[in-house]
PDBML (XML) file of the C-alpha atoms, coordinates in Angstrom:
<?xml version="1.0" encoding="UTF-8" ?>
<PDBx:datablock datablockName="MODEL"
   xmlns:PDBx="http://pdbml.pdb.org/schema/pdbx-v50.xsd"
   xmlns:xsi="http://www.w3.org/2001/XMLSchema-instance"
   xsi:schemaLocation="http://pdbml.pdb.org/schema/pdbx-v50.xsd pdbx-v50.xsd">
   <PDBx:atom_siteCategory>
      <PDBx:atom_site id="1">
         <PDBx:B_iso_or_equiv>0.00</PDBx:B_iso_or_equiv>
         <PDBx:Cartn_x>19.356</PDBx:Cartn_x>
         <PDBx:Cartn_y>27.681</PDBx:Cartn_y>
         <PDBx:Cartn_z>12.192</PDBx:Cartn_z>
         <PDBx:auth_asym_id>A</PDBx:auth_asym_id>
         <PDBx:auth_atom_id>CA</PDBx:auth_atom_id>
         <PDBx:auth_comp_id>UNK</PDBx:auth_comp_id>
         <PDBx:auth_seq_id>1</PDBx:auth_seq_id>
         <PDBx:group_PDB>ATOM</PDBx:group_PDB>
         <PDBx:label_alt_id xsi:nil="true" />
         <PDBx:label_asym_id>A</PDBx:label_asym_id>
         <PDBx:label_atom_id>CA</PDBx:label_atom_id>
         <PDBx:label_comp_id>UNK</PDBx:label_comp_id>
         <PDBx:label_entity_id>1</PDBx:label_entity_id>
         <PDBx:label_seq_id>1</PDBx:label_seq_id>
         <PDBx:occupancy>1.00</PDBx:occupancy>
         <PDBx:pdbx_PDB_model_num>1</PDBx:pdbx_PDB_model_num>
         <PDBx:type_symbol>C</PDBx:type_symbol>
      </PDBx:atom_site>
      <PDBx:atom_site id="2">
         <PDBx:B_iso_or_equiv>0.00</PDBx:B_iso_or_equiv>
         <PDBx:Cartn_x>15.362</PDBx:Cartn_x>
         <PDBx:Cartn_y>27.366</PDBx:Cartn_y>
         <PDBx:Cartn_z>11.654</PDBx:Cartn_z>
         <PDBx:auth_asym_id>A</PDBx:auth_asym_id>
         <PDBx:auth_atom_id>CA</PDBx:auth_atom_id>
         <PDBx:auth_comp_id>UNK</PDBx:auth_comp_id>
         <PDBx:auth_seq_id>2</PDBx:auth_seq_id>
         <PDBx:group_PDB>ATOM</PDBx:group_PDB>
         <PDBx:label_alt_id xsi:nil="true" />
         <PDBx:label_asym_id>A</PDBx:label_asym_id>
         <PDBx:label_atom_id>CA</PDBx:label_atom_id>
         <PDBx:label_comp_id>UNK</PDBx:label_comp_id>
         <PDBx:label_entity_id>1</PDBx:label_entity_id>
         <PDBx:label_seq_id>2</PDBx:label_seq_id>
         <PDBx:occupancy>1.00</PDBx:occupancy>
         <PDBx:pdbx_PDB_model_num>1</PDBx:pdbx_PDB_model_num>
         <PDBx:type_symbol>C</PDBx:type_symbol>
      </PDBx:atom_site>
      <PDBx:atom_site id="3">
         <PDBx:B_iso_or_equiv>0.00</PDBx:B_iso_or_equiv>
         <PDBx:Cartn_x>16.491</PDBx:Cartn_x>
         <PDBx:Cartn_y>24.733</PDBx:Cartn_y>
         <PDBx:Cartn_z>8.652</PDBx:Cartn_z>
         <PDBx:auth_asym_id>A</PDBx:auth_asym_id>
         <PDBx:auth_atom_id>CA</PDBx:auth_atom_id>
         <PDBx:auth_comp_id>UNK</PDBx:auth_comp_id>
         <PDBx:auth_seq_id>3</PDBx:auth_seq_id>
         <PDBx:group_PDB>ATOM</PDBx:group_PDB>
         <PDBx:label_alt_id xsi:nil="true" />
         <PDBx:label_asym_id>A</PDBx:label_asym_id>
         <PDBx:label_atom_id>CA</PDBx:label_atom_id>
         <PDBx:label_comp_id>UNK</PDBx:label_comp_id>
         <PDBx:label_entity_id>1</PDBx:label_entity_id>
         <PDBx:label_seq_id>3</PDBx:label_seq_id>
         <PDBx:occupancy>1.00</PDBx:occupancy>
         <PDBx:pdbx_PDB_model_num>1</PDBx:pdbx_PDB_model_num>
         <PDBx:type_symbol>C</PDBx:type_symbol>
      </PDBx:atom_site>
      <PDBx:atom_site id="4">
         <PDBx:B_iso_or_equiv>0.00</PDBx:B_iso_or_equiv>
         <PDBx:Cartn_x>18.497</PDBx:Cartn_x>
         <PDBx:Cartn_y>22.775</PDBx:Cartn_y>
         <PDBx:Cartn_z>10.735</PDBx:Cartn_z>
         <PDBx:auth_asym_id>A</PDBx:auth_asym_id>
         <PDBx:auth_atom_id>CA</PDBx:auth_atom_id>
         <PDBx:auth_comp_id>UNK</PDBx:auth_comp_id>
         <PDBx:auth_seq_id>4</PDBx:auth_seq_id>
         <PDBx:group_PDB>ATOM</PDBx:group_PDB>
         <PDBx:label_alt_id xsi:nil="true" />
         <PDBx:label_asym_id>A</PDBx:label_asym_id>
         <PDBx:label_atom_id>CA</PDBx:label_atom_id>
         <PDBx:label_comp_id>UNK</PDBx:label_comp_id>
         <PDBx:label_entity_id>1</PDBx:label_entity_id>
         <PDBx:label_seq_id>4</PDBx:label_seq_id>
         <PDBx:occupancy>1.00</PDBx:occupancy>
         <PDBx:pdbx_PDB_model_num>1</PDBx:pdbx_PDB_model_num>
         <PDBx:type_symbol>C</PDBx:type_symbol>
      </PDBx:atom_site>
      <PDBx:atom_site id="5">
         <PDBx:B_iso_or_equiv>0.00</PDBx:B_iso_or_equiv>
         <PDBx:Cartn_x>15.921</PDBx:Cartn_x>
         <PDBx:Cartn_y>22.948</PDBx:Cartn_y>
         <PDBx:Cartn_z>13.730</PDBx:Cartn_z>
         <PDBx:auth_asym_id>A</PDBx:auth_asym_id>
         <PDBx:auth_atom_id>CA</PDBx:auth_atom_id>
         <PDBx:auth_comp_id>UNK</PDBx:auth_comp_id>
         <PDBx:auth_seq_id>5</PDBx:auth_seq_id>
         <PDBx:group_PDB>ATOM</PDBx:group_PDB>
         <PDBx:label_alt_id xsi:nil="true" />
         <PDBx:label_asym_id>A</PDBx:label_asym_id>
         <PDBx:label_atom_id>CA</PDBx:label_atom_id>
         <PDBx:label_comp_id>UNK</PDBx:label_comp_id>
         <PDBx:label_entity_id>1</PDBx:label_entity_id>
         <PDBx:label_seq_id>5</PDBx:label_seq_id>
         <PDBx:occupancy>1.00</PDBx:occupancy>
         <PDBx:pdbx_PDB_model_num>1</PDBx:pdbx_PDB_model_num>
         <PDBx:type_symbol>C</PDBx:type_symbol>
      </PDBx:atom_site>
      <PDBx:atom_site id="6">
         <PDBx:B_iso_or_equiv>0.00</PDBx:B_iso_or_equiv>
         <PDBx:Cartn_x>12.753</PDBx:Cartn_x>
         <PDBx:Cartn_y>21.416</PDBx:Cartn_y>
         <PDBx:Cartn_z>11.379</PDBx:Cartn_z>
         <PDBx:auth_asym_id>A</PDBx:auth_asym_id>
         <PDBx:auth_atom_id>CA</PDBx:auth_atom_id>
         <PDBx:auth_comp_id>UNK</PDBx:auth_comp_id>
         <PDBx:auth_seq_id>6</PDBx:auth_seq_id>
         <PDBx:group_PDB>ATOM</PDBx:group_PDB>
         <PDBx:label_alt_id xsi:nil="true" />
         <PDBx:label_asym_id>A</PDBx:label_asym_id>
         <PDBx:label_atom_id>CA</PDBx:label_atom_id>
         <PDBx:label_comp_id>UNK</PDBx:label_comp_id>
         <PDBx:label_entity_id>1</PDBx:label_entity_id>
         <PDBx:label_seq_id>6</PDBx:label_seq_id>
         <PDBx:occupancy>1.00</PDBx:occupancy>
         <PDBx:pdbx_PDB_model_num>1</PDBx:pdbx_PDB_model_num>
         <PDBx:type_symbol>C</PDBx:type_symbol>
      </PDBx:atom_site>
      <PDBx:atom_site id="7">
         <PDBx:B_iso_or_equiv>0.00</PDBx:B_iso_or_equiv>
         <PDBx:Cartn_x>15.132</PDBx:Cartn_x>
         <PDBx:Cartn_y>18.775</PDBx:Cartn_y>
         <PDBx:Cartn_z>9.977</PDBx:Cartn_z>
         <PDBx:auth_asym_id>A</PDBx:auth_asym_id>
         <PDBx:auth_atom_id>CA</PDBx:auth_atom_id>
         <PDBx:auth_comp_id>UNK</PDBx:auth_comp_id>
         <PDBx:auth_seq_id>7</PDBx:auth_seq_id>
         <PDBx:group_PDB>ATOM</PDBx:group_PDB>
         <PDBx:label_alt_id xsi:nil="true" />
         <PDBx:label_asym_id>A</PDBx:label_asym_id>
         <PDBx:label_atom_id>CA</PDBx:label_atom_id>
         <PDBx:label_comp_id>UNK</PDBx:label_comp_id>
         <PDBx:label_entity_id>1</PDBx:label_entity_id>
         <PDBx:label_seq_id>7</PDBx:label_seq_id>
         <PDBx:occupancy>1.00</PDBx:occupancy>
         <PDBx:pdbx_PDB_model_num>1</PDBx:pdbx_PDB_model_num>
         <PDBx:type_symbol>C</PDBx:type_symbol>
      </PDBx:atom_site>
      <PDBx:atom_site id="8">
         <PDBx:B_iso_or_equiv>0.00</PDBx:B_iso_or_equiv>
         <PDBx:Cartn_x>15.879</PDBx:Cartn_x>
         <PDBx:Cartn_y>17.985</PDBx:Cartn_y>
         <PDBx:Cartn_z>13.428</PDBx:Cartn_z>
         <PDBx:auth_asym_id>A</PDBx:auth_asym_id>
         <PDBx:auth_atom_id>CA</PDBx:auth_atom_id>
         <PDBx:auth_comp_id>UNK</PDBx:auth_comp_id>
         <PDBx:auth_seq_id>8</PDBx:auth_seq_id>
         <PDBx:group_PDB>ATOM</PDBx:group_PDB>
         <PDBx:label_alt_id xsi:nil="true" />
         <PDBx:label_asym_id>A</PDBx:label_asym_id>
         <PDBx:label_atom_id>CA</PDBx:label_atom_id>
         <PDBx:label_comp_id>UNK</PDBx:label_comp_id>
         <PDBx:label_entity_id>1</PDBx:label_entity_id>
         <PDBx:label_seq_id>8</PDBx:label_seq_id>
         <PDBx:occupancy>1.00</PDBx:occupancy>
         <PDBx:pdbx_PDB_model_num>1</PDBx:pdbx_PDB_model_num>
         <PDBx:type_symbol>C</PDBx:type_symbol>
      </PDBx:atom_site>
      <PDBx:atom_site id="9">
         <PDBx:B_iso_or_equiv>0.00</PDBx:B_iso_or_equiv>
         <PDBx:Cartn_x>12.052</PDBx:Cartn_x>
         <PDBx:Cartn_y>17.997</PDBx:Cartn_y>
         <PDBx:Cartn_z>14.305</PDBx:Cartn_z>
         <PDBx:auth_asym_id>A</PDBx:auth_asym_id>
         <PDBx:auth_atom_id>CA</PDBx:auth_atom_id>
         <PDBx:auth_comp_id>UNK</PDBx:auth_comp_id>
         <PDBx:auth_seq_id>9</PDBx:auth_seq_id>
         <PDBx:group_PDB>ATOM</PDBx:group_PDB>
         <PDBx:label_alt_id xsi:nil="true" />
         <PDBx:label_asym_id>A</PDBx:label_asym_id>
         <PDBx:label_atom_id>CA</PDBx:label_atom_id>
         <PDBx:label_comp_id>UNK</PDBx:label_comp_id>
         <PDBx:label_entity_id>1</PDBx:label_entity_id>
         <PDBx:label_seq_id>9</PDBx:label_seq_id>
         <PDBx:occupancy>1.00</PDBx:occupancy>
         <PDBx:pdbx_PDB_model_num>1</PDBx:pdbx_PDB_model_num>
         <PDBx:type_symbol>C</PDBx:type_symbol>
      </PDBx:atom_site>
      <PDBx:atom_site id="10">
         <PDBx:B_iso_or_equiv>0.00</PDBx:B_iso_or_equiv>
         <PDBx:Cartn_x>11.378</PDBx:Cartn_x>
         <PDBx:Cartn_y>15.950</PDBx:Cartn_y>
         <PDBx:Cartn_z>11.251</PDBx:Cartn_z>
         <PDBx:auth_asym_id>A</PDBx:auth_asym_id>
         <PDBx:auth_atom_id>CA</PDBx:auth_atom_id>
         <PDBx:auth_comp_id>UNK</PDBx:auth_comp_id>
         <PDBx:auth_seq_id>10</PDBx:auth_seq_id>
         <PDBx:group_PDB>ATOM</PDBx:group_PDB>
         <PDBx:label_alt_id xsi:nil="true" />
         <PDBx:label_asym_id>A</PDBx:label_asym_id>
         <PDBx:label_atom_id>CA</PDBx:label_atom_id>
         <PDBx:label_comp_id>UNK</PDBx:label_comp_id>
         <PDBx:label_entity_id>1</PDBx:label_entity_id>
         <PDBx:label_seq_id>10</PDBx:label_seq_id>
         <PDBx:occupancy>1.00</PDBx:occupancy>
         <PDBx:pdbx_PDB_model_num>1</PDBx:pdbx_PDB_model_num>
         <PDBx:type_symbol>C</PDBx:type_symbol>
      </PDBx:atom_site>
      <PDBx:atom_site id="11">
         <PDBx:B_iso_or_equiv>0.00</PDBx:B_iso_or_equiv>
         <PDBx:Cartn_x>13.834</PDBx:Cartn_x>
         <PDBx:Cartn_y>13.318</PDBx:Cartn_y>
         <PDBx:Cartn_z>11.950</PDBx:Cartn_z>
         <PDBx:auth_asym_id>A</PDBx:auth_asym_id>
         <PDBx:auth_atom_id>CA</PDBx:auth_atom_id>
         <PDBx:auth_comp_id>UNK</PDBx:auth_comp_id>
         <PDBx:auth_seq_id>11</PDBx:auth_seq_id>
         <PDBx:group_PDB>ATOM</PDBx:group_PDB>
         <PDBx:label_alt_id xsi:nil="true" />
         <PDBx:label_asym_id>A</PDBx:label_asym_id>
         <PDBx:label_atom_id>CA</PDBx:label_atom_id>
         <PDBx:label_comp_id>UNK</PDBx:label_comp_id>
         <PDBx:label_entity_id>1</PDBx:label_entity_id>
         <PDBx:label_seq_id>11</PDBx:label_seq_id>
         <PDBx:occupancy>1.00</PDBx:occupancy>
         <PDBx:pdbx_PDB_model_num>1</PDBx:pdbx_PDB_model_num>
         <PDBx:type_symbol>C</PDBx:type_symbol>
      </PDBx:atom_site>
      <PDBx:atom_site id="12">
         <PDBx:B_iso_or_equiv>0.00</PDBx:B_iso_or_equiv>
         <PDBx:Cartn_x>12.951</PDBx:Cartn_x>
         <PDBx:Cartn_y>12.698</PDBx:Cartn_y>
         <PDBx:Cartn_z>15.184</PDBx:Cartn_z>
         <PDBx:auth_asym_id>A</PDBx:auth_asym_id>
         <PDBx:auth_atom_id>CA</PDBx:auth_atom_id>
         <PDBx:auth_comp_id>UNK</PDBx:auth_comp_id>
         <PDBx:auth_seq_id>12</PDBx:auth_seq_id>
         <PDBx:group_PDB>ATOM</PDBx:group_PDB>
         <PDBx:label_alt_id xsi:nil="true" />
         <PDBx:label_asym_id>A</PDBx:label_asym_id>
         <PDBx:label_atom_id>CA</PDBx:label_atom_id>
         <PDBx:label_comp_id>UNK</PDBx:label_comp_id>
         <PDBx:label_entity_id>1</PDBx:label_entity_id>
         <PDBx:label_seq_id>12</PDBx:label_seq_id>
         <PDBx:occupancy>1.00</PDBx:occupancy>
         <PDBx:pdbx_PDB_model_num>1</PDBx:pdbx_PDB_model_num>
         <PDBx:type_symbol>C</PDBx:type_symbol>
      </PDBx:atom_site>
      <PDBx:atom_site id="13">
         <PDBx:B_iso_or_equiv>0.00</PDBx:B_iso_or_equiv>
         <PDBx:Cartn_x>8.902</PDBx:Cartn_x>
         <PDBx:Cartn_y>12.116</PDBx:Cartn_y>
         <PDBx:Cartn_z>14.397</PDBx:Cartn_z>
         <PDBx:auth_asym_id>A</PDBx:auth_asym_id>
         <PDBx:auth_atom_id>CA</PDBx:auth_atom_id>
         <PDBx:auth_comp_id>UNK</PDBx:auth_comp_id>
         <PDBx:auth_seq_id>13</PDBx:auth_seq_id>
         <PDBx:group_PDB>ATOM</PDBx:group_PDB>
         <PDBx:label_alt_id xsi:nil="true" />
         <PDBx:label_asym_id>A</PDBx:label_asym_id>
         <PDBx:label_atom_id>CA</PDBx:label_atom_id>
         <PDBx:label_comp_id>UNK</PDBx:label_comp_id>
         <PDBx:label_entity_id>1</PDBx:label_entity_id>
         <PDBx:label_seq_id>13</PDBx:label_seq_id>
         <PDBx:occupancy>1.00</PDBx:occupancy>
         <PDBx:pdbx_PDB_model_num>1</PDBx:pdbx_PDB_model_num>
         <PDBx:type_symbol>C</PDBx:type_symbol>
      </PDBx:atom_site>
      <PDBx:atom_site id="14">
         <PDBx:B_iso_or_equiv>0.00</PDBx:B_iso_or_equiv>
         <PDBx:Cartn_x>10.184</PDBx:Cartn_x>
         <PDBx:Cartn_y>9.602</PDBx:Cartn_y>
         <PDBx:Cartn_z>11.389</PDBx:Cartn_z>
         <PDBx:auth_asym_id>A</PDBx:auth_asym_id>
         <PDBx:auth_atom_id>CA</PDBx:auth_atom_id>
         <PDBx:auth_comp_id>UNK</PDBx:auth_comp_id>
         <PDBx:auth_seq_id>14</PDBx:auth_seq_id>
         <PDBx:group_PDB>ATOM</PDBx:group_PDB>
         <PDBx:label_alt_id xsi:nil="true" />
         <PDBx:label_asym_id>A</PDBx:label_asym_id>
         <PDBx:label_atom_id>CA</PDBx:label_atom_id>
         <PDBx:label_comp_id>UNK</PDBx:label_comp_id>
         <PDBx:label_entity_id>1</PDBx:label_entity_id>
         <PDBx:label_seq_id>14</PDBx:label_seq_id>
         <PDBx:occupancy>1.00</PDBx:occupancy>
         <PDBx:pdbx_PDB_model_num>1</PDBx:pdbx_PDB_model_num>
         <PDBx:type_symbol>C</PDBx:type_symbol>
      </PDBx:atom_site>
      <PDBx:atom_site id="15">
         <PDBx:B_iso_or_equiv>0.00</PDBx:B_iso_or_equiv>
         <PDBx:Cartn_x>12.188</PDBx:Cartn_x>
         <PDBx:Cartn_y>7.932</PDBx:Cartn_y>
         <PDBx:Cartn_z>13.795</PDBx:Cartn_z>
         <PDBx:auth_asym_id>A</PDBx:auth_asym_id>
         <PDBx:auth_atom_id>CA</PDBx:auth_atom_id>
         <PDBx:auth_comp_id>UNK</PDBx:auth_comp_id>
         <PDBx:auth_seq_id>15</PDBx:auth_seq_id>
         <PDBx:group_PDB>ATOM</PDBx:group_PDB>
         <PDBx:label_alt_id xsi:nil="true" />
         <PDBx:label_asym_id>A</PDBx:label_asym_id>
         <PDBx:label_atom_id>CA</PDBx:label_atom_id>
         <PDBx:label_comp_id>UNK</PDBx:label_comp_id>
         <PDBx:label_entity_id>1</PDBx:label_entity_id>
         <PDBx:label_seq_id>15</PDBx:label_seq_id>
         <PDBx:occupancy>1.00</PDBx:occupancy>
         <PDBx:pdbx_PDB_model_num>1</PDBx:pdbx_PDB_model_num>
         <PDBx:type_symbol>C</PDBx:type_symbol>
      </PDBx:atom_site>
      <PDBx:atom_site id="16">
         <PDBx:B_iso_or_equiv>0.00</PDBx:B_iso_or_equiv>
         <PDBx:Cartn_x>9.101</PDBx:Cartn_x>
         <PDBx:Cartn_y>7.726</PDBx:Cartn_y>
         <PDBx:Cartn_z>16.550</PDBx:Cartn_z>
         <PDBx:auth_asym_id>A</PDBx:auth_asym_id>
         <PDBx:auth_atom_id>CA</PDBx:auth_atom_id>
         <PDBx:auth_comp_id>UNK</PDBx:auth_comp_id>
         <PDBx:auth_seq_id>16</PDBx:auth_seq_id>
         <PDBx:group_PDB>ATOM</PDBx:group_PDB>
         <PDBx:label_alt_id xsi:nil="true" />
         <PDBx:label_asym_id>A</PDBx:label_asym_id>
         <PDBx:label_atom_id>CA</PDBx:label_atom_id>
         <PDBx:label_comp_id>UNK</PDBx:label_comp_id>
         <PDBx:label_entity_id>1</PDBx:label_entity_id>
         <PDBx:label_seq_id>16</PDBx:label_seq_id>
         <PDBx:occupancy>1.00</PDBx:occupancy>
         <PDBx:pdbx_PDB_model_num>1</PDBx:pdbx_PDB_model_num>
         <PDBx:type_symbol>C</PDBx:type_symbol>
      </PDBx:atom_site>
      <PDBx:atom_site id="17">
         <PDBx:B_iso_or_equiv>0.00</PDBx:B_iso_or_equiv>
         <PDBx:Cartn_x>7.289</PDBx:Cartn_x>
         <PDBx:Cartn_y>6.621</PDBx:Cartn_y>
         <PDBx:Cartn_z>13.441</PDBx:Cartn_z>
         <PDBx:auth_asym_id>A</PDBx:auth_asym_id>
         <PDBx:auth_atom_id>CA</PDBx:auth_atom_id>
         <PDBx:auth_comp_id>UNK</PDBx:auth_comp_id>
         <PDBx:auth_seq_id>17</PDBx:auth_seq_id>
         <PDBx:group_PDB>ATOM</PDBx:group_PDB>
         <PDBx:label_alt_id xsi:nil="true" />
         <PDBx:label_asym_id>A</PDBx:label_asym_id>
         <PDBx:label_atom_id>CA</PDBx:label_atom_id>
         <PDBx:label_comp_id>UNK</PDBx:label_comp_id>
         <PDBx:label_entity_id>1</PDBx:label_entity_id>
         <PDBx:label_seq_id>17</PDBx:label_seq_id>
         <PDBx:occupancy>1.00</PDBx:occupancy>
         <PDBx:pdbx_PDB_model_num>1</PDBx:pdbx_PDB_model_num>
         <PDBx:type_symbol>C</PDBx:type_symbol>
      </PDBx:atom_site>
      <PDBx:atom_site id="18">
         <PDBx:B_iso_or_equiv>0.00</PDBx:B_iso_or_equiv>
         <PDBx:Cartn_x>9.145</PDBx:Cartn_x>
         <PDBx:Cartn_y>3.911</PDBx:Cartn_y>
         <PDBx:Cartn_z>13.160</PDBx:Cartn_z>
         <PDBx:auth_asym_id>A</PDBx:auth_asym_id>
         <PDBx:auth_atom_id>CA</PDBx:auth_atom_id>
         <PDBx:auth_comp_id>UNK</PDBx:auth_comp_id>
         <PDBx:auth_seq_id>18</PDBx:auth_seq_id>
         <PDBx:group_PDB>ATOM</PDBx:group_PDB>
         <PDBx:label_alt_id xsi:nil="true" />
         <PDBx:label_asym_id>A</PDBx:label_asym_id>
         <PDBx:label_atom_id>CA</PDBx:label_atom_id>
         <PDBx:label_comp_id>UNK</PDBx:label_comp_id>
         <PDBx:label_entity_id>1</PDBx:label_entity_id>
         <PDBx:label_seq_id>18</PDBx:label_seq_id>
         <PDBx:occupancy>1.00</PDBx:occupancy>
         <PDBx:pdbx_PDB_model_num>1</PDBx:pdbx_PDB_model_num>
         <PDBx:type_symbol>C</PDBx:type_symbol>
      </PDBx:atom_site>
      <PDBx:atom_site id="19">
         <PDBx:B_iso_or_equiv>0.00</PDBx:B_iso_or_equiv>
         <PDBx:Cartn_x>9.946</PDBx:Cartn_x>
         <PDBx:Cartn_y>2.919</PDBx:Cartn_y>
         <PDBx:Cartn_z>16.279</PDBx:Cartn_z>
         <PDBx:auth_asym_id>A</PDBx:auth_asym_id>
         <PDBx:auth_atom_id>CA</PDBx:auth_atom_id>
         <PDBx:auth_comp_id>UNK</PDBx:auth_comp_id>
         <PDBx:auth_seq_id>19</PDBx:auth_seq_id>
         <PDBx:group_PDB>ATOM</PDBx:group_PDB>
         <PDBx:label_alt_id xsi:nil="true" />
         <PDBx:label_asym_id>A</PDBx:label_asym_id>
         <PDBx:label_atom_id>CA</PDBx:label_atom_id>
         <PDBx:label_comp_id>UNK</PDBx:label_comp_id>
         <PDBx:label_entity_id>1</PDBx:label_entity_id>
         <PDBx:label_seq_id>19</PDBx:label_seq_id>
         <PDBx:occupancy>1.00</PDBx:occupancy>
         <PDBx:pdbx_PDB_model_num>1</PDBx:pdbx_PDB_model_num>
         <PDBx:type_symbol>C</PDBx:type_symbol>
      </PDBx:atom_site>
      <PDBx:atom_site id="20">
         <PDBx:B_iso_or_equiv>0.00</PDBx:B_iso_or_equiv>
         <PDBx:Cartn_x>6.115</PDBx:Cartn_x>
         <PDBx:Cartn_y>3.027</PDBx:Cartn_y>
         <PDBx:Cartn_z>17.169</PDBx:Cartn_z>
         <PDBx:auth_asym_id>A</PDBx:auth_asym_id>
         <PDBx:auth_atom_id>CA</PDBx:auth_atom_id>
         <PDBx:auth_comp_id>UNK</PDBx:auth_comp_id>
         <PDBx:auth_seq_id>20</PDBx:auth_seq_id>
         <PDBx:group_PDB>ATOM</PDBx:group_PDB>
         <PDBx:label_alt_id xsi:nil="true" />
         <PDBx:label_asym_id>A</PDBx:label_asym_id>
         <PDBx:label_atom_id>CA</PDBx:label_atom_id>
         <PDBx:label_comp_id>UNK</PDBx:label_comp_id>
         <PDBx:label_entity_id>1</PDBx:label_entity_id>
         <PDBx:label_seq_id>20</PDBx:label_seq_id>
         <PDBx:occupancy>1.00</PDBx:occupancy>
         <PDBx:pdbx_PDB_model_num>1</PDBx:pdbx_PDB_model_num>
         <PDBx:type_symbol>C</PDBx:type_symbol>
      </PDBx:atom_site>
      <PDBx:atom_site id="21">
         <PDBx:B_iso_or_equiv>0.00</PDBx:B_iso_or_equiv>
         <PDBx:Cartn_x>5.392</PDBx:Cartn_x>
         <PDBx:Cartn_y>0.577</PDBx:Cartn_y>
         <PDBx:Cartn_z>13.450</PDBx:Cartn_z>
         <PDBx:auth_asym_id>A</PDBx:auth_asym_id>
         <PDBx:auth_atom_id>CA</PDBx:auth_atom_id>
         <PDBx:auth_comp_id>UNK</PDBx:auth_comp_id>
         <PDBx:auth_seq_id>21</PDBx:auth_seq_id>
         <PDBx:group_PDB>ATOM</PDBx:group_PDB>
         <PDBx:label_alt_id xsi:nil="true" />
         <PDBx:label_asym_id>A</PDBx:label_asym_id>
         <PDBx:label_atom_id>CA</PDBx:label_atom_id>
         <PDBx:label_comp_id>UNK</PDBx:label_comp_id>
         <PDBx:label_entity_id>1</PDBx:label_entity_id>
         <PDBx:label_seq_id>21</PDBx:label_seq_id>
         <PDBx:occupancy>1.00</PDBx:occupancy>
         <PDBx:pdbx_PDB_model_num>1</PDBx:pdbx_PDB_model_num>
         <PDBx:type_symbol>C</PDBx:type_symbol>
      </PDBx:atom_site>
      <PDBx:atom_site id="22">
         <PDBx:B_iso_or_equiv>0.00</PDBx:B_iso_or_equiv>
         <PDBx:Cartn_x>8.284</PDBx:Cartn_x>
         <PDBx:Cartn_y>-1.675</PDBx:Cartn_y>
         <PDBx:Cartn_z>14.956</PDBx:Cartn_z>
         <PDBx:auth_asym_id>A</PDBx:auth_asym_id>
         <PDBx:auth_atom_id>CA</PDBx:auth_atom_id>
         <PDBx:auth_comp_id>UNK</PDBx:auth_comp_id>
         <PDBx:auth_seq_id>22</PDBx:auth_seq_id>
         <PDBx:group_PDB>ATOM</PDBx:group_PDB>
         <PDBx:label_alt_id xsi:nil="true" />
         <PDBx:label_asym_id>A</PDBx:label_asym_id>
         <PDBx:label_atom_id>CA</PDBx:label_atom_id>
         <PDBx:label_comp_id>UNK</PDBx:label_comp_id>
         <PDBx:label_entity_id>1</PDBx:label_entity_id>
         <PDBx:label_seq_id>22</PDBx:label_seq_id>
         <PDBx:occupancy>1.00</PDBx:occupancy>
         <PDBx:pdbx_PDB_model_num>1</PDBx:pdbx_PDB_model_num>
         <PDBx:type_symbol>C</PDBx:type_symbol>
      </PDBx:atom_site>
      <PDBx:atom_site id="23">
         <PDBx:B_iso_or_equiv>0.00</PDBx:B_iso_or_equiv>
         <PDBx:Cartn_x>6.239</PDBx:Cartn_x>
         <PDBx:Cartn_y>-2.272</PDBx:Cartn_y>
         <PDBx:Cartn_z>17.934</PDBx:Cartn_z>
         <PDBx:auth_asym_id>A</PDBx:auth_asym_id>
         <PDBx:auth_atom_id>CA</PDBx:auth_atom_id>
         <PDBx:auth_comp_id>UNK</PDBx:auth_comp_id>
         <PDBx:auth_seq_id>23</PDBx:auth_seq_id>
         <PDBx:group_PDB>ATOM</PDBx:group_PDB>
         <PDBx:label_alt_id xsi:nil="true" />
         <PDBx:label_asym_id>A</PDBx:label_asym_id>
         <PDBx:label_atom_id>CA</PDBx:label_atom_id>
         <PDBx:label_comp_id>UNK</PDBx:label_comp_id>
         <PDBx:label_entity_id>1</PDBx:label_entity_id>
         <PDBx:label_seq_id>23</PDBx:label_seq_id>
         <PDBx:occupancy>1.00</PDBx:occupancy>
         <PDBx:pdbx_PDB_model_num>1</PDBx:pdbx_PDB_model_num>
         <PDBx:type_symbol>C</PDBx:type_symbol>
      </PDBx:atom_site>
      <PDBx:atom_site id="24">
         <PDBx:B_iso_or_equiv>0.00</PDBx:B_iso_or_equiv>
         <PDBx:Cartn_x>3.303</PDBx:Cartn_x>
         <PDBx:Cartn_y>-2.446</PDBx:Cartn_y>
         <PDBx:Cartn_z>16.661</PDBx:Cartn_z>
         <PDBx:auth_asym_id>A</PDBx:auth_asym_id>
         <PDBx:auth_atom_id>CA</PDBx:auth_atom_id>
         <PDBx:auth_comp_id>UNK</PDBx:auth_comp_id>
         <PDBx:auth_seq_id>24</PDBx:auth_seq_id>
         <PDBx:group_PDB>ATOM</PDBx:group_PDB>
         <PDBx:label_alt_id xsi:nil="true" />
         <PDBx:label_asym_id>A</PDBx:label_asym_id>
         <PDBx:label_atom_id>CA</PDBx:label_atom_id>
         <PDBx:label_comp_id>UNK</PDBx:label_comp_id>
         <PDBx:label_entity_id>1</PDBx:label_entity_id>
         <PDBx:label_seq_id>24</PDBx:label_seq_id>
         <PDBx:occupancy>1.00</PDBx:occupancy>
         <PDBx:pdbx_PDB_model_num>1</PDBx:pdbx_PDB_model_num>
         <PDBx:type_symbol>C</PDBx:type_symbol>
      </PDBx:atom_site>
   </PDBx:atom_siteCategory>
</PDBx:datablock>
């Protein structure tokens, strides 16, 4: 459950990452 929780975590700030380098 913890595993699945930090991949979670970890996807979603690569994916805000990007999103944010897309815009800028």
């Amino acid at each position: 459950f913890v595993e699945i929780l930090k991949r979670k975590k970890l996807l979603r700030k690569l994916n805000t990452a990007s999103f944010v380098e897309k815009i800028c």
